[in-house]
N, C-alpha and C. Protein backbone atom coordinates (compact mmCIF):
# COMPACT_ATOMS: atom_id res chain seq x y z
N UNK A 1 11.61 -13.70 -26.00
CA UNK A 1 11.08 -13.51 -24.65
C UNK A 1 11.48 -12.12 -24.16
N UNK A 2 10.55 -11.60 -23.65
CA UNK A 2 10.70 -10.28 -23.41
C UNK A 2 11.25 -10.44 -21.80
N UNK A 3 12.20 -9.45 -21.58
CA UNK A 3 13.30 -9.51 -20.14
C UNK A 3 12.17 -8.25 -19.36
N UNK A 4 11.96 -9.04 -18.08
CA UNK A 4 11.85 -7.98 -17.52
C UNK A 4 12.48 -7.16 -16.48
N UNK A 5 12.25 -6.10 -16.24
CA UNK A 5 13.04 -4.66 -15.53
C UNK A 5 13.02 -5.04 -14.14
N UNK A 6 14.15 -5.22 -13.49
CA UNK A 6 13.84 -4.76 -11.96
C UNK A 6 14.40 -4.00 -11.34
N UNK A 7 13.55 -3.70 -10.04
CA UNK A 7 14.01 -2.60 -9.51
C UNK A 7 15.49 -2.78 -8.82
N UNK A 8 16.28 -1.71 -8.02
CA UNK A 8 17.17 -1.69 -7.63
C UNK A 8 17.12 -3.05 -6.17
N UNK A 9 15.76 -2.48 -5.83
CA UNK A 9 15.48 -4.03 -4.72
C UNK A 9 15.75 -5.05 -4.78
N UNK A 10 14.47 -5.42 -5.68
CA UNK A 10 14.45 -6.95 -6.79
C UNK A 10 15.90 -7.22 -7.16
N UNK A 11 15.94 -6.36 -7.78
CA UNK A 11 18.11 -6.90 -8.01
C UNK A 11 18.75 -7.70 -6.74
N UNK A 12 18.83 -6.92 -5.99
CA UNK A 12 19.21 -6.93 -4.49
C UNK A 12 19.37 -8.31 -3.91
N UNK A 13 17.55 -8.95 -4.38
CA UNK A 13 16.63 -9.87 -3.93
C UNK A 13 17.53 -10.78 -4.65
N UNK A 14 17.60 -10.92 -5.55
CA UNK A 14 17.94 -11.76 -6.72
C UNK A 14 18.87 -12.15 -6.59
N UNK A 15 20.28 -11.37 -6.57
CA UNK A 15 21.38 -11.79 -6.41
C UNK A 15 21.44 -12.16 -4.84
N UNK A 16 20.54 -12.18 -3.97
CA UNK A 16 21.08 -12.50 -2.68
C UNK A 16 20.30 -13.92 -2.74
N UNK A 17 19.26 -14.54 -3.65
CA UNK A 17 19.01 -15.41 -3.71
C UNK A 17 19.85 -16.36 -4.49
N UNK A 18 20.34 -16.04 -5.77
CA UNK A 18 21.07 -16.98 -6.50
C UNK A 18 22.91 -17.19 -5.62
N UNK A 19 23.13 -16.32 -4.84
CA UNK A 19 24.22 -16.54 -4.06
C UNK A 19 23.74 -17.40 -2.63
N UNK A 20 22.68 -17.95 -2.49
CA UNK A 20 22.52 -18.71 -1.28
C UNK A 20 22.68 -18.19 0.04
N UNK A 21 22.19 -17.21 -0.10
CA UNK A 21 21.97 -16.56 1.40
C UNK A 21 20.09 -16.40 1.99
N UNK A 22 19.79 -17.23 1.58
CA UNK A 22 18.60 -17.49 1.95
C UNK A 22 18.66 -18.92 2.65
N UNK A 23 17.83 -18.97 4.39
CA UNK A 23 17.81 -20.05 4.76
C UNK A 23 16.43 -20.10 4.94
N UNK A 24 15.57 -21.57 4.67
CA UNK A 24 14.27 -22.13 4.67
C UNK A 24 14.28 -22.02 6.37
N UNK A 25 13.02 -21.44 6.46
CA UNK A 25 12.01 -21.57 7.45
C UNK A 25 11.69 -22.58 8.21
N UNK A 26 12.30 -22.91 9.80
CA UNK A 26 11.38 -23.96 9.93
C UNK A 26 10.15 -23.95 10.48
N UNK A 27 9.73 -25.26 10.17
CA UNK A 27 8.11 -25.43 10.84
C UNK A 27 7.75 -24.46 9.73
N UNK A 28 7.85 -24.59 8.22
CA UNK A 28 7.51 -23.95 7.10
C UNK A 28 6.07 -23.75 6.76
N UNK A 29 5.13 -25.24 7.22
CA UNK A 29 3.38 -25.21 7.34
C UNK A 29 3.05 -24.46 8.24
N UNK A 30 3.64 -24.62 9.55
CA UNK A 30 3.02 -23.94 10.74
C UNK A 30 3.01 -22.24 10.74
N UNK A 31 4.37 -22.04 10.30
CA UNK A 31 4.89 -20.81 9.80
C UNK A 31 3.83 -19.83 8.75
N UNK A 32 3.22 -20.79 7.75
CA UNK A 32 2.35 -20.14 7.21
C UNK A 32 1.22 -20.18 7.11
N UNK A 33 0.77 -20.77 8.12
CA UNK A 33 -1.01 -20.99 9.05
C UNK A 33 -0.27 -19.37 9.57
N UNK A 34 0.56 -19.19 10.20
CA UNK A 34 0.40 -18.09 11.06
C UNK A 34 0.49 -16.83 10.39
N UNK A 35 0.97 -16.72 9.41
CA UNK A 35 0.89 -15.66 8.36
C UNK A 35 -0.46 -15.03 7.95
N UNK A 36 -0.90 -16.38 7.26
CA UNK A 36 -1.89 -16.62 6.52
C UNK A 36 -3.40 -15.79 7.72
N UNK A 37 -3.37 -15.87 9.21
CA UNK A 37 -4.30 -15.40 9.85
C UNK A 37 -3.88 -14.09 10.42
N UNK A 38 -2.52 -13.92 10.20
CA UNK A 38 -2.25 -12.26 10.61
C UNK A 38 -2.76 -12.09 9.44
N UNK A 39 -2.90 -12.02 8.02
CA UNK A 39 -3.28 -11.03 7.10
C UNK A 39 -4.63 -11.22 6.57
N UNK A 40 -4.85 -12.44 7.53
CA UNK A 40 -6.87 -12.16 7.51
C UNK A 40 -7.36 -11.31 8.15
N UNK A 41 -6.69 -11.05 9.35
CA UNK A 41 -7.24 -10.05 10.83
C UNK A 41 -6.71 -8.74 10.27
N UNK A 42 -5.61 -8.80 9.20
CA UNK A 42 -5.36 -7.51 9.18
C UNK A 42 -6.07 -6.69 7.99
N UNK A 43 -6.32 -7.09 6.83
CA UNK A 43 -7.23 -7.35 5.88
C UNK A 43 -8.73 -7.23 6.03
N UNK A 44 -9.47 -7.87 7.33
CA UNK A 44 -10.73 -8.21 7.53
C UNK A 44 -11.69 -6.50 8.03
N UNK A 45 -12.25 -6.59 6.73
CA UNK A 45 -13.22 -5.32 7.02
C UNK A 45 -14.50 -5.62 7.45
N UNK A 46 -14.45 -5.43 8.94
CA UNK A 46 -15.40 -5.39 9.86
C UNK A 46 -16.33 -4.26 10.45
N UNK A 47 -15.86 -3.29 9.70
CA UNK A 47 -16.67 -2.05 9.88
C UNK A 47 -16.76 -1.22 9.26
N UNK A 48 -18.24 -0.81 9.01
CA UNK A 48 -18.76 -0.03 8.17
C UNK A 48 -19.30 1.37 8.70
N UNK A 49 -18.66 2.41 7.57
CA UNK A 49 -18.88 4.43 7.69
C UNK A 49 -19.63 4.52 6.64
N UNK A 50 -20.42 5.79 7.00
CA UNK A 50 -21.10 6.37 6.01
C UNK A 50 -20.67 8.09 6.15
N UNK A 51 -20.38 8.40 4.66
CA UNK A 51 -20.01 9.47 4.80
C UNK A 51 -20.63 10.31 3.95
N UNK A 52 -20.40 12.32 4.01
CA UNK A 52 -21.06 12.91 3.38
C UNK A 52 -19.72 13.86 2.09
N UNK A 53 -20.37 13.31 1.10
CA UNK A 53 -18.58 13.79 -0.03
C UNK A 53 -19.72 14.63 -1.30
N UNK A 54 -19.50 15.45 -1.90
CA UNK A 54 -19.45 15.76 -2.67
C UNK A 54 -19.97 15.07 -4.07
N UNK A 55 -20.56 15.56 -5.13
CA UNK A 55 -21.15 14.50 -6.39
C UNK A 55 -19.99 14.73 -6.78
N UNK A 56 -19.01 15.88 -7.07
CA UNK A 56 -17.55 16.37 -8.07
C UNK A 56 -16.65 15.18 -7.46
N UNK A 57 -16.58 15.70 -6.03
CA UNK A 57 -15.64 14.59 -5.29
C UNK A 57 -15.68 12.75 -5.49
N UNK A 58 -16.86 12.92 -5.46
CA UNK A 58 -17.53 11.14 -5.71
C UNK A 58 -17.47 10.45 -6.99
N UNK A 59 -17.72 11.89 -8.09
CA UNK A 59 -17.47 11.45 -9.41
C UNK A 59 -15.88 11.38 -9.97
N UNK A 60 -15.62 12.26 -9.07
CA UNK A 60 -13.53 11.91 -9.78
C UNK A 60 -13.21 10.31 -9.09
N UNK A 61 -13.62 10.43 -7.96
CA UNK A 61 -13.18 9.17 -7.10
C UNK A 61 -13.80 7.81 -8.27
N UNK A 62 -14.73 7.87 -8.62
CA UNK A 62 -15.38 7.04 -9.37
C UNK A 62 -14.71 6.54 -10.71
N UNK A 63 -13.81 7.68 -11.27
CA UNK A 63 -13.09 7.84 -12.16
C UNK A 63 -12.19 7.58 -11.98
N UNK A 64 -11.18 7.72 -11.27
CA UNK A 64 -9.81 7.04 -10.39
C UNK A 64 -9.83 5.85 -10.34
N UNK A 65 -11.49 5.17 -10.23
CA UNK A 65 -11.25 3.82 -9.39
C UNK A 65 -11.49 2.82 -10.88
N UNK A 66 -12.09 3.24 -11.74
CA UNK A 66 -11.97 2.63 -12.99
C UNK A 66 -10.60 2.33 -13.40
N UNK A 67 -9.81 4.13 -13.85
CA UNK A 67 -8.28 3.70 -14.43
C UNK A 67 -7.75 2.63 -13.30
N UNK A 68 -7.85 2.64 -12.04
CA UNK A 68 -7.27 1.74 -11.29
C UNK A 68 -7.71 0.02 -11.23
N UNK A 69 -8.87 -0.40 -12.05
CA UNK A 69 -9.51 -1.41 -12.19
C UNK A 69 -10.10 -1.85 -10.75
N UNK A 70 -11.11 -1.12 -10.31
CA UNK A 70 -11.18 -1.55 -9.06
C UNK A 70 -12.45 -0.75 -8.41
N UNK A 71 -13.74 -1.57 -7.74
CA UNK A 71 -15.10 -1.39 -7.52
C UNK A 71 -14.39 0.24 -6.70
N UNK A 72 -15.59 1.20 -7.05
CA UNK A 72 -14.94 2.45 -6.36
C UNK A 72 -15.01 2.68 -4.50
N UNK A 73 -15.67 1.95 -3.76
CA UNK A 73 -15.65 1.93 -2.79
C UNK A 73 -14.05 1.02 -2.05
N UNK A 74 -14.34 0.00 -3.09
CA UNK A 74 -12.61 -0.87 -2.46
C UNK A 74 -11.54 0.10 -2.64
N UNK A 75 -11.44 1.44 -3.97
CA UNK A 75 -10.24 2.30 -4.13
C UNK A 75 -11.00 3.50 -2.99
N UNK A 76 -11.20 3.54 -2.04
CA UNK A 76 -11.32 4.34 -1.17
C UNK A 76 -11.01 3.70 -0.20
N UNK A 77 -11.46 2.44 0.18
CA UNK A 77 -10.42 1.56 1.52
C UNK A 77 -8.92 1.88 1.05
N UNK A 78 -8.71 1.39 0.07
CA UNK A 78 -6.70 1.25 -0.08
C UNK A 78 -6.51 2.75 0.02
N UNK A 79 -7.38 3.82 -0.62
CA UNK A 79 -6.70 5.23 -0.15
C UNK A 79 -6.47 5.25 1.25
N UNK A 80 -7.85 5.02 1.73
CA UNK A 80 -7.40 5.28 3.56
C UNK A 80 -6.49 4.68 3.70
N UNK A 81 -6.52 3.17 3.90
CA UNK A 81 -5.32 2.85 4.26
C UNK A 81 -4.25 2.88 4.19
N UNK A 82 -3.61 3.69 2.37
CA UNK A 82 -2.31 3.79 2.59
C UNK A 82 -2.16 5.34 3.17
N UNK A 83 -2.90 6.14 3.27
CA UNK A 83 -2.61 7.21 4.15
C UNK A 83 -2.52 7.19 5.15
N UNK A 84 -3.39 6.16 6.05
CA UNK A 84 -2.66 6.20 7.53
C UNK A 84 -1.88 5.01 7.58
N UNK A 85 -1.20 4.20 6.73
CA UNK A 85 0.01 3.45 7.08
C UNK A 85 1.40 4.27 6.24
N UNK A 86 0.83 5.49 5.94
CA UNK A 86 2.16 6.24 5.42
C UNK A 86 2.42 6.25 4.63
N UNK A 87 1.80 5.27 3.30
CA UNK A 87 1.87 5.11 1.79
C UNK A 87 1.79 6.26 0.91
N UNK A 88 0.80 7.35 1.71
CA UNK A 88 0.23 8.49 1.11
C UNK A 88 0.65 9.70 1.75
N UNK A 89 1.64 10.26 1.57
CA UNK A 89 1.62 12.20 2.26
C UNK A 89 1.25 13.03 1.59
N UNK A 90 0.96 13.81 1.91
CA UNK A 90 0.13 15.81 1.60
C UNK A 90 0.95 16.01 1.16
N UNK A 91 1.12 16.38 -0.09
CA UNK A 91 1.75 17.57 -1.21
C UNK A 91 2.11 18.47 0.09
N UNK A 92 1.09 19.34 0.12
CA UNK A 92 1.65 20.81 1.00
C UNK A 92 2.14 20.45 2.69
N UNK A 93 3.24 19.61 2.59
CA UNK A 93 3.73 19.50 4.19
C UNK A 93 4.63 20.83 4.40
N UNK A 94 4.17 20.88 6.19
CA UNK A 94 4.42 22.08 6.31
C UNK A 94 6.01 21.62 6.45
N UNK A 95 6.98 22.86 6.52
CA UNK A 95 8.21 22.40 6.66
C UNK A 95 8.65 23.56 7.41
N UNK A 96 9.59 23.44 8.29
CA UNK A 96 10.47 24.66 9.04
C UNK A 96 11.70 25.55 8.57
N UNK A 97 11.10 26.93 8.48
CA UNK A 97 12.75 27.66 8.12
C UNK A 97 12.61 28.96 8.59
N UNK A 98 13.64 28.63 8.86
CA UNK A 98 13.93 29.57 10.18
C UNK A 98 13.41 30.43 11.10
N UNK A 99 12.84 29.28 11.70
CA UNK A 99 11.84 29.56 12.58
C UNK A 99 10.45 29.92 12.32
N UNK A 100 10.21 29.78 10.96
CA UNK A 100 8.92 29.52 10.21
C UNK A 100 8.51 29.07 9.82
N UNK A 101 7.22 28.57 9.58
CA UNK A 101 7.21 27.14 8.67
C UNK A 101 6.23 27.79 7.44
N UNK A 102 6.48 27.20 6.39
CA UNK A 102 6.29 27.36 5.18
C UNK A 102 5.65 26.30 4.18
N UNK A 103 5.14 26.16 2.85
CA UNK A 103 4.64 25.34 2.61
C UNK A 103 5.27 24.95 1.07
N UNK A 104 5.41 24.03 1.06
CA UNK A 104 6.50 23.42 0.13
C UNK A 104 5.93 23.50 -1.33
């Protein structure tokens, strides 16, 4: 059986689970009706853009979304979204020195 790797987290996770520091939830059903509809509402794509990109641009994206196994329009939702939930930053952030800012 092949062992698998975890991260420094998962470790974390692990040993804080096999030491019993985890307490069950109550109202454990109700608890996860309410989950279960925050991450429908948050999840739920209700609106539709049309945009103007490039064939180069459209064709790498197209290519990205293959190695990533995934219809190429859905790997353009998860881009947006992890860029504006912070998943994603700009290579070239500007940064300050001394009294200038510069590009990394």
């Amino acid at each position: 059986m092949e062992k698998i790797k975890l991260s420094q987290e998962e470790k974390d996770i692990l040993t804080s689970f096999e030491n019993d520091e985890w307490v069950s939830v109550p109202n454990i059903n109700e608890e996860k009706i309410k989950l279960q509809k925050i991450a429908h509402n948050t999840l739920k794509k209700d609106m539709r853009i049309n945009i103007r990109i490039s064939s180069k641009d459209l064709n790498n994206i197209k290519a990205k979304a293959i190695e990533e196994g995934l219809p190429y329009q859905s790997f353009i939702t998860s881009i947006l979204h992890k860029y504006i939930s912070g998943k994603i930053v700009e290579k070239n952030i500007l940064y300050e020195n001394s009294g200038k800012y510069t590009s990394k």
